[in-house]
Protein backbone atom coordinates (compact mmCIF):
# COMPACT_ATOMS: atom_id res chain seq x y z
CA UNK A 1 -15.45 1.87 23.58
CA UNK A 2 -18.57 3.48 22.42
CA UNK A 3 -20.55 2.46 19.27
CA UNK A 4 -19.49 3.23 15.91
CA UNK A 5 -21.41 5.38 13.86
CA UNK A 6 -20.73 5.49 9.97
CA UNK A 7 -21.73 8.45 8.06
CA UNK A 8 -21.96 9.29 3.84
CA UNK A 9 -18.72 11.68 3.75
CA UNK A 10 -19.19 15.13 2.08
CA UNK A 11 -17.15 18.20 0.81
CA UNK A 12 -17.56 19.81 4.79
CA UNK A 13 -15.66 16.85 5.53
CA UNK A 14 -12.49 17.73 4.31
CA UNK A 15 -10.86 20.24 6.37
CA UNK A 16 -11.08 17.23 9.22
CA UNK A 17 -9.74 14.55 7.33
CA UNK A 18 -6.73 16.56 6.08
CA UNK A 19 -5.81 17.49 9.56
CA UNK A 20 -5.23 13.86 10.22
CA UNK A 21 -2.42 13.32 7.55
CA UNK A 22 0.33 15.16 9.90
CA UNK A 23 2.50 11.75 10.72
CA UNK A 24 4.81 9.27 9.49
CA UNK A 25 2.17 6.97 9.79
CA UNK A 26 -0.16 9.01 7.56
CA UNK A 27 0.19 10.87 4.29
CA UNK A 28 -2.02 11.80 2.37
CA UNK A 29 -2.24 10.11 -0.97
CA UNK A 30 -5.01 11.06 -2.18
CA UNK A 31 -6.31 14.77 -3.03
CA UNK A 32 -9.36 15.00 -1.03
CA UNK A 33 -11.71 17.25 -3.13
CA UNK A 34 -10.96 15.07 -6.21
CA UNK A 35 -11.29 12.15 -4.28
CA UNK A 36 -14.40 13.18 -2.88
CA UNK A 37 -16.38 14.19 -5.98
CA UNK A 38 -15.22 10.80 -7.41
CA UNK A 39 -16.62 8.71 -4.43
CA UNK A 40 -20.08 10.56 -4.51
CA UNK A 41 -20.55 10.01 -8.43
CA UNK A 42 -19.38 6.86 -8.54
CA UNK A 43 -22.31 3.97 -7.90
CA UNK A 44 -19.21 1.65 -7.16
CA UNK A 45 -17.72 3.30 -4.37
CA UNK A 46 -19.05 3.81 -0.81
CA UNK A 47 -17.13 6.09 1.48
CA UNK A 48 -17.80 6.96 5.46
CA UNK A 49 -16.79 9.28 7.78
CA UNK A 50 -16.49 7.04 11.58
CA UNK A 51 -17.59 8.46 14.75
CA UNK A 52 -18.05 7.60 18.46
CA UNK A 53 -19.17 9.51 20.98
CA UNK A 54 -20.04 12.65 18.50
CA UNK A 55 -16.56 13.06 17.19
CA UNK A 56 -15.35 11.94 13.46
CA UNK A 57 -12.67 9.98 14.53
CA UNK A 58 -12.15 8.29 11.06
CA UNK A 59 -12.82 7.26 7.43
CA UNK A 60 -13.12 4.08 5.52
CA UNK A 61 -13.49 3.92 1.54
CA UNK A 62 -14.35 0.68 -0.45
CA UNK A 63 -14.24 0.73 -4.25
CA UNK A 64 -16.28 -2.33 -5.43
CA UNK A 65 -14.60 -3.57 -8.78
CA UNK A 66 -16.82 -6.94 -9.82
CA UNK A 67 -15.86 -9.52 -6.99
CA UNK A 68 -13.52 -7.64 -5.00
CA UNK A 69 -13.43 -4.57 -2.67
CA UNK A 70 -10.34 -2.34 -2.37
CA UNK A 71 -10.73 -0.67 1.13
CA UNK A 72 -8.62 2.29 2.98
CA UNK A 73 -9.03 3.44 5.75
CA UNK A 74 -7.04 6.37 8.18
CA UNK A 75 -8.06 7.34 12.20
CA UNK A 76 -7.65 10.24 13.38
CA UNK A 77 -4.06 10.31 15.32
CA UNK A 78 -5.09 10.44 18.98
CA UNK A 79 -7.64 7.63 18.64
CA UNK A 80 -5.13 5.12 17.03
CA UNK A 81 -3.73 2.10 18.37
CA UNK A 82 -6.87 2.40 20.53
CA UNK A 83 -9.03 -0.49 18.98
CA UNK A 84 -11.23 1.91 16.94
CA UNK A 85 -9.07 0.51 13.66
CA UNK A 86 -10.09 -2.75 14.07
CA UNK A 87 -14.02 -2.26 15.34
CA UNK A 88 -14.08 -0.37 12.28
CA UNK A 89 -12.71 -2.57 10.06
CA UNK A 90 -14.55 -5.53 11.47
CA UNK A 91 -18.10 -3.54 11.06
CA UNK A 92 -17.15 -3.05 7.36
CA UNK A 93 -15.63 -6.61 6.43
CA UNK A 94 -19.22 -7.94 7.95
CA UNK A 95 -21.04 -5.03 6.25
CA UNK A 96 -19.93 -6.61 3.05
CA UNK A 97 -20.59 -10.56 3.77
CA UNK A 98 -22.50 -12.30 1.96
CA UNK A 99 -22.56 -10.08 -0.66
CA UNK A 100 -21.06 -10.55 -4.12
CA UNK A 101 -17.87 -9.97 -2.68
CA UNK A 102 -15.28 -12.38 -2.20
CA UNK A 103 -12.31 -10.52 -1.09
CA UNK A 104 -11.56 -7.30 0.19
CA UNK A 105 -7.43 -5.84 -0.65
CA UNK A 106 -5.99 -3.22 1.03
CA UNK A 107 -2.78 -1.40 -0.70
CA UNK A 108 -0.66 0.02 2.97
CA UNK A 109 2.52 2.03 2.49
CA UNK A 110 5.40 -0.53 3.08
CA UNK A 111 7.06 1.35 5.94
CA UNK A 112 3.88 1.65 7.79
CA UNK A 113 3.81 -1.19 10.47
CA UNK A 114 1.23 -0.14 12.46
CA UNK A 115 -2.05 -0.48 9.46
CA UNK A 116 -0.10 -3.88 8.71
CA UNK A 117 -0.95 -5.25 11.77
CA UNK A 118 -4.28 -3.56 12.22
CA UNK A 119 -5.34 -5.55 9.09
CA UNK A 120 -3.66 -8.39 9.64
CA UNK A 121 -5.40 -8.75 12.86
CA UNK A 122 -8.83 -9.14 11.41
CA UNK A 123 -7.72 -11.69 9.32
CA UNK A 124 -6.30 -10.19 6.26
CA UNK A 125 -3.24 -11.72 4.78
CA UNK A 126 -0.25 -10.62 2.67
CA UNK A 127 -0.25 -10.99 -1.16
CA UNK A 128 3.59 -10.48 -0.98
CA UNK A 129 6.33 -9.53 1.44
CA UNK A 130 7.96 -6.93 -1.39
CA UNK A 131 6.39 -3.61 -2.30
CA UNK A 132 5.26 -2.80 -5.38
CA UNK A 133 6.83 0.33 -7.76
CA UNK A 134 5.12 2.56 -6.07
CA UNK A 135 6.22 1.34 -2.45
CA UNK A 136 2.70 -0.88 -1.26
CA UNK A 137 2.16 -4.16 -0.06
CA UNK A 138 -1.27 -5.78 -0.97
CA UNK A 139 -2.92 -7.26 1.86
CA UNK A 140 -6.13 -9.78 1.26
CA UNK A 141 -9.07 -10.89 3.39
CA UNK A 142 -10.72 -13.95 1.67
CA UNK A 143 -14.87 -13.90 2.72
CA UNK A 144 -15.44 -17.72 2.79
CA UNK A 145 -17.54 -19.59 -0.03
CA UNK A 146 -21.14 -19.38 0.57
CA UNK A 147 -22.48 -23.09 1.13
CA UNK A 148 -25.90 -24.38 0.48
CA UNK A 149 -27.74 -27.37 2.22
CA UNK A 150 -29.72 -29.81 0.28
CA UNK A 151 -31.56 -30.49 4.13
């Protein structure tokens, strides 16, 4: 698997990120254009298209709210289940250690098996087995407490 590269998403992305929403374990929940003039105004919100070997083969958001990053992520259809999920997710999880983040949530669609066990590989863990009204299941990863040495 070749290196991931993460780059500052813009409008041109779009039209690529849309075409990935065309499964049942995908939809799109978000309207792009909105979404994107929200990300790139708001100081509190980072947002990268993924790519490896010169093709966007994903995207990973991370809203920053105080002490706690909310992070989503989607890859493109014929590079899931591949490992790229997880490398990516790893890369951001360390991006954000030792920061003044202490946990990172995910919301995932409760009928959509295959991103709960993508982040429950890399170590996130359920915040409840029942969906919420809106039909997601919060997933946590805890970033351990920083520790100081008096040596």
């Amino acid at each position: 698997m070749e290196e991931l590269i993460f780059h500052d998403i813009n409008m041109e992305h779009i039209p690529i990120v849309n075409s990935w929403y065309c499964d049942t374990d995908s939809f799109h929940v978000e309207k792009l254009t909105e979404f994107i003039h929200y990300v790139t105004s708001n100081s509190d919100y980072d947002c990268w298209m993924i790519s490896s070997n010169n093709e966007f083969i994903g995207k990973v958001g991370v809203e920053i709210e105080e002490d706690k990053a909310y992070i989503s992520i989607i890859i493109r259809p014929d590079y899931r289940r591949k490992g790229y999920g997880k490398k990516a997710l790893q890369q951001i999880i360390n991006k954000y250690m030792n920061t003044v983040i202490k946990q990172m949530i995910a919301g995932i669609f409760h009928t959509n098996e295959a991103s709960k066990r993508l982040f429950l590989s890399v170590g996130f863990i359920p915040l409840s087995n029942d969906p919420d009204e809106d039909g997601f299941i919060n997933v946590v990863f805890h970033y351990k407490e920083k520790t100081s040495s008096i040596f």
